[in-house]
N, C-alpha and C. Protein backbone atom coordinates (compact mmCIF):
# COMPACT_ATOMS: atom_id res chain seq x y z
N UNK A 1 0.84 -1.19 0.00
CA UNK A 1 0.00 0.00 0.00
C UNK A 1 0.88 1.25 0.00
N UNK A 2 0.19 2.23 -0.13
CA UNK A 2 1.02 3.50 -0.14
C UNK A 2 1.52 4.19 0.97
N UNK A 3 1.92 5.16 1.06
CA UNK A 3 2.45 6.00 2.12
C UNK A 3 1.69 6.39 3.06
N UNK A 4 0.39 7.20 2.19
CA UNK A 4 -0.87 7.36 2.56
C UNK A 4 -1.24 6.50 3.97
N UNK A 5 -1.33 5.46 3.36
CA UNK A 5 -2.47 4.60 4.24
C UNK A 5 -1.53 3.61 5.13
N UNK A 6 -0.53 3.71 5.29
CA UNK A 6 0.74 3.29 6.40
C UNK A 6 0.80 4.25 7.91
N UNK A 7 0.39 5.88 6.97
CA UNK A 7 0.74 6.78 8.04
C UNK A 7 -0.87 7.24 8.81
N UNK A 8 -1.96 6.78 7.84
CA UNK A 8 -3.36 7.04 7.80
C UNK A 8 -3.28 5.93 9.23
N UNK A 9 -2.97 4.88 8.63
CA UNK A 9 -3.20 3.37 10.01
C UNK A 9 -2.16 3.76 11.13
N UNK A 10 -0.96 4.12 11.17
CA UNK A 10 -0.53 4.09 12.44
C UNK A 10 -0.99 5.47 13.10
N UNK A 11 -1.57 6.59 12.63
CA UNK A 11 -2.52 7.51 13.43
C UNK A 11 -3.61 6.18 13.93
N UNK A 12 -4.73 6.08 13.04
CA UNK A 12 -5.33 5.39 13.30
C UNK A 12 -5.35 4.18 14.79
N UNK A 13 -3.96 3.66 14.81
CA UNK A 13 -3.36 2.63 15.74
C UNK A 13 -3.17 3.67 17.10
N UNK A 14 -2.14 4.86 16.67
CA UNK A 14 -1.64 5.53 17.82
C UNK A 14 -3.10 5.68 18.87
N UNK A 15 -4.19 6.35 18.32
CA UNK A 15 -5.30 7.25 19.09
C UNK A 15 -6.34 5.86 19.72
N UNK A 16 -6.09 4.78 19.43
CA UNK A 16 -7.08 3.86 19.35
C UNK A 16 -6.38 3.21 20.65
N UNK A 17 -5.12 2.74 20.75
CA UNK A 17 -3.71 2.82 22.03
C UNK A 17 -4.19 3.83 23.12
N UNK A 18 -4.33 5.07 22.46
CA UNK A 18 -4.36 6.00 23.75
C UNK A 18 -5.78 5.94 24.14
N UNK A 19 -6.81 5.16 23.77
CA UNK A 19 -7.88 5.42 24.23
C UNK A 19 -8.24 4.29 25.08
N UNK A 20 -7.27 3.58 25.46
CA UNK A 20 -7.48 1.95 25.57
C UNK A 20 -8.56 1.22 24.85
N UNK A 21 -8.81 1.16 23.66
CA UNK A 21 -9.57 0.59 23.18
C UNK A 21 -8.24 -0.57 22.42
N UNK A 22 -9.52 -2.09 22.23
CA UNK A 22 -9.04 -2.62 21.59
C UNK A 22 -9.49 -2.89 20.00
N UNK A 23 -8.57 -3.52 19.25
CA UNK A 23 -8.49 -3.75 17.78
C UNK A 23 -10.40 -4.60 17.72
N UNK A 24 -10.38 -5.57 18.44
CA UNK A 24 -11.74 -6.19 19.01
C UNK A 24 -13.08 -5.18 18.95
N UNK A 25 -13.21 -3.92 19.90
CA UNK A 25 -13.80 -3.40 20.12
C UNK A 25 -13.99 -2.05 19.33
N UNK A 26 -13.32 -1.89 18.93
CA UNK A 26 -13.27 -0.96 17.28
C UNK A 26 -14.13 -1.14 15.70
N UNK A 27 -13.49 -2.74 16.01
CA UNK A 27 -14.04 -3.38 14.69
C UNK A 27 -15.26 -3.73 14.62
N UNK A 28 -16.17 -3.75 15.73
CA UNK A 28 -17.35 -3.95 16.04
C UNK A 28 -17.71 -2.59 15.96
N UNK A 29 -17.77 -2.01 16.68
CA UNK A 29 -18.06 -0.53 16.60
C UNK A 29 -18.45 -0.07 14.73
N UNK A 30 -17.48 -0.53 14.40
CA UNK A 30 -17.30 0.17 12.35
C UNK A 30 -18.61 -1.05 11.91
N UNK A 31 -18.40 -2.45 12.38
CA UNK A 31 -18.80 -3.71 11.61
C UNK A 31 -18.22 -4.18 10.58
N UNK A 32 -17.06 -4.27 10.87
CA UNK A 32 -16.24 -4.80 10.49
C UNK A 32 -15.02 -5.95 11.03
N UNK A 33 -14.61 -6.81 10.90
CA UNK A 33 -13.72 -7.71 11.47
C UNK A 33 -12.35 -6.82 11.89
N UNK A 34 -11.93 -7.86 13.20
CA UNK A 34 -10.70 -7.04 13.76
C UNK A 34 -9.46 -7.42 12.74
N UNK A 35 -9.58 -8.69 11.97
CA UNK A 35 -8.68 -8.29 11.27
C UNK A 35 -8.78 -7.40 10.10
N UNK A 36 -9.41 -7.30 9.85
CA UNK A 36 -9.79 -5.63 8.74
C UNK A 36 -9.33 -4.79 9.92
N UNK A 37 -9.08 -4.37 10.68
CA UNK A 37 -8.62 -3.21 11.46
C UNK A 37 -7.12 -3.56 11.79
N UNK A 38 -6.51 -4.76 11.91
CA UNK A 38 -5.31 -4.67 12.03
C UNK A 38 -4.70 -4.58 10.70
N UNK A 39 -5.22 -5.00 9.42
CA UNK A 39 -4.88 -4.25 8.21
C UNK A 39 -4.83 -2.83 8.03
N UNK A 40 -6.14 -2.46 8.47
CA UNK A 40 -6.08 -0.85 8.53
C UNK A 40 -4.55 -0.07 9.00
N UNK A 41 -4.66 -0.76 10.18
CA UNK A 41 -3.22 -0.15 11.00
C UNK A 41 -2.35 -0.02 10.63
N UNK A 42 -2.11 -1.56 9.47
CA UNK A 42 -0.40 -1.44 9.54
C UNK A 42 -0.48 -1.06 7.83
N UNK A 43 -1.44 -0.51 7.13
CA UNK A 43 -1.40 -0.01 6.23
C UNK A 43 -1.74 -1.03 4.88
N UNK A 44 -2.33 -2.08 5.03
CA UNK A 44 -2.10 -3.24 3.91
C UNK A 44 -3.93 -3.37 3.36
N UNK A 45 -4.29 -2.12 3.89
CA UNK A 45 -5.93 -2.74 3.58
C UNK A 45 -6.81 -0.98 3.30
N UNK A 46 -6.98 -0.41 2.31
CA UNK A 46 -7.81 0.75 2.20
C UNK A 46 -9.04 0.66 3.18
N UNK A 47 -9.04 2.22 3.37
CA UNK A 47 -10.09 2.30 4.33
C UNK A 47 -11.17 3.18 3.35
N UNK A 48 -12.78 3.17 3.52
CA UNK A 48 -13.22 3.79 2.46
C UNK A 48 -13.35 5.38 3.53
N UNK A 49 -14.21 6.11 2.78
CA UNK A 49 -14.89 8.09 3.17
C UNK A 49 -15.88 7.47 4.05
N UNK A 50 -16.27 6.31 4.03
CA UNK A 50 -17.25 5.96 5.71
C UNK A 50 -16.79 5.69 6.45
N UNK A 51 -15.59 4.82 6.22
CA UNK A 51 -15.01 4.24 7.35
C UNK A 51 -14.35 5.12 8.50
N UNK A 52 -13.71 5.93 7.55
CA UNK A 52 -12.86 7.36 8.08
C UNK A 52 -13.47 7.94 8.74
N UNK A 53 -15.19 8.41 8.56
CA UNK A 53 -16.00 9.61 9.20
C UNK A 53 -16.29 8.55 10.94
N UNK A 54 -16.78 7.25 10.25
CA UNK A 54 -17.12 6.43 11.26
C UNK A 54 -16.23 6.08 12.46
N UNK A 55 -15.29 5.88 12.29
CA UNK A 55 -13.90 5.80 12.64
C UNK A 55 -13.49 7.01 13.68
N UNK A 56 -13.52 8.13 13.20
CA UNK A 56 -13.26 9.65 13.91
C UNK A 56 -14.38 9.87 14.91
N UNK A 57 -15.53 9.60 15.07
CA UNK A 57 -16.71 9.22 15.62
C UNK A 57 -16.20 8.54 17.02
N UNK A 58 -16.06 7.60 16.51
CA UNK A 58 -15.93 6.41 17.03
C UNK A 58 -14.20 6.72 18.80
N UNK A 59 -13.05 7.21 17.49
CA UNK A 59 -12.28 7.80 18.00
C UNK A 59 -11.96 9.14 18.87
N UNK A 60 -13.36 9.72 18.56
CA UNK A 60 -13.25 11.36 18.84
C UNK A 60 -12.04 12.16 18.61
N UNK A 61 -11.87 12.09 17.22
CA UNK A 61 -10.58 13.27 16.69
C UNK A 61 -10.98 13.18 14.92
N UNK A 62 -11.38 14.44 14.78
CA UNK A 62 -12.10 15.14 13.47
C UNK A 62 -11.61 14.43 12.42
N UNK A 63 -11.74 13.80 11.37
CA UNK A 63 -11.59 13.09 10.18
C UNK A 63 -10.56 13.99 9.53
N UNK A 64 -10.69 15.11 9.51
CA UNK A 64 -9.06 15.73 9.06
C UNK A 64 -8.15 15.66 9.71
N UNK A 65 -7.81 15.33 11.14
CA UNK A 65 -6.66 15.49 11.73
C UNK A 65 -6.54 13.86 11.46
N UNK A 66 -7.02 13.20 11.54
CA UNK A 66 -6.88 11.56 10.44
C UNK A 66 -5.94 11.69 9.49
N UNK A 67 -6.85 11.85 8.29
CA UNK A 67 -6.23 12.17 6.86
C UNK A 67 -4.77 12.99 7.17
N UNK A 68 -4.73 14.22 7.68
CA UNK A 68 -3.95 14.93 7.75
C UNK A 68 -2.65 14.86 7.64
């Protein structure tokens, strides 16, 4: 995968760490499998414009500071 979505997933990983949440309890949250979220993380799996909004939601930190 690209650069993009290496640095997209380890934000993704970092805020999800600091929230004590787990990979488990995330992936439920989206409906999606935890391994679709440990792809997410380490960058090997696109995330779609829902997942992202859902995701930031979910995370509480604005979908641009995501992307960003």
């Amino acid at each position: 995968m690209s650069v993009f979505y290496r640095k997209l997933g380890e934000k993704i990983k970092k805020t999800r760490k600091s929230l004590g949440l787990s990979q488990e309890r995330v992936a439920k949250s989206l409906g999606i499998n935890r391994v679709a979220i440990s792809q997410i993380e380490s960058g090997d799996r696109k995330i779609t414009a829902e997942e992202v909004a859902r995701l930031s939601k979910i995370l509480n930190v604005p979908s641009n500071i995501l992307l960003g």
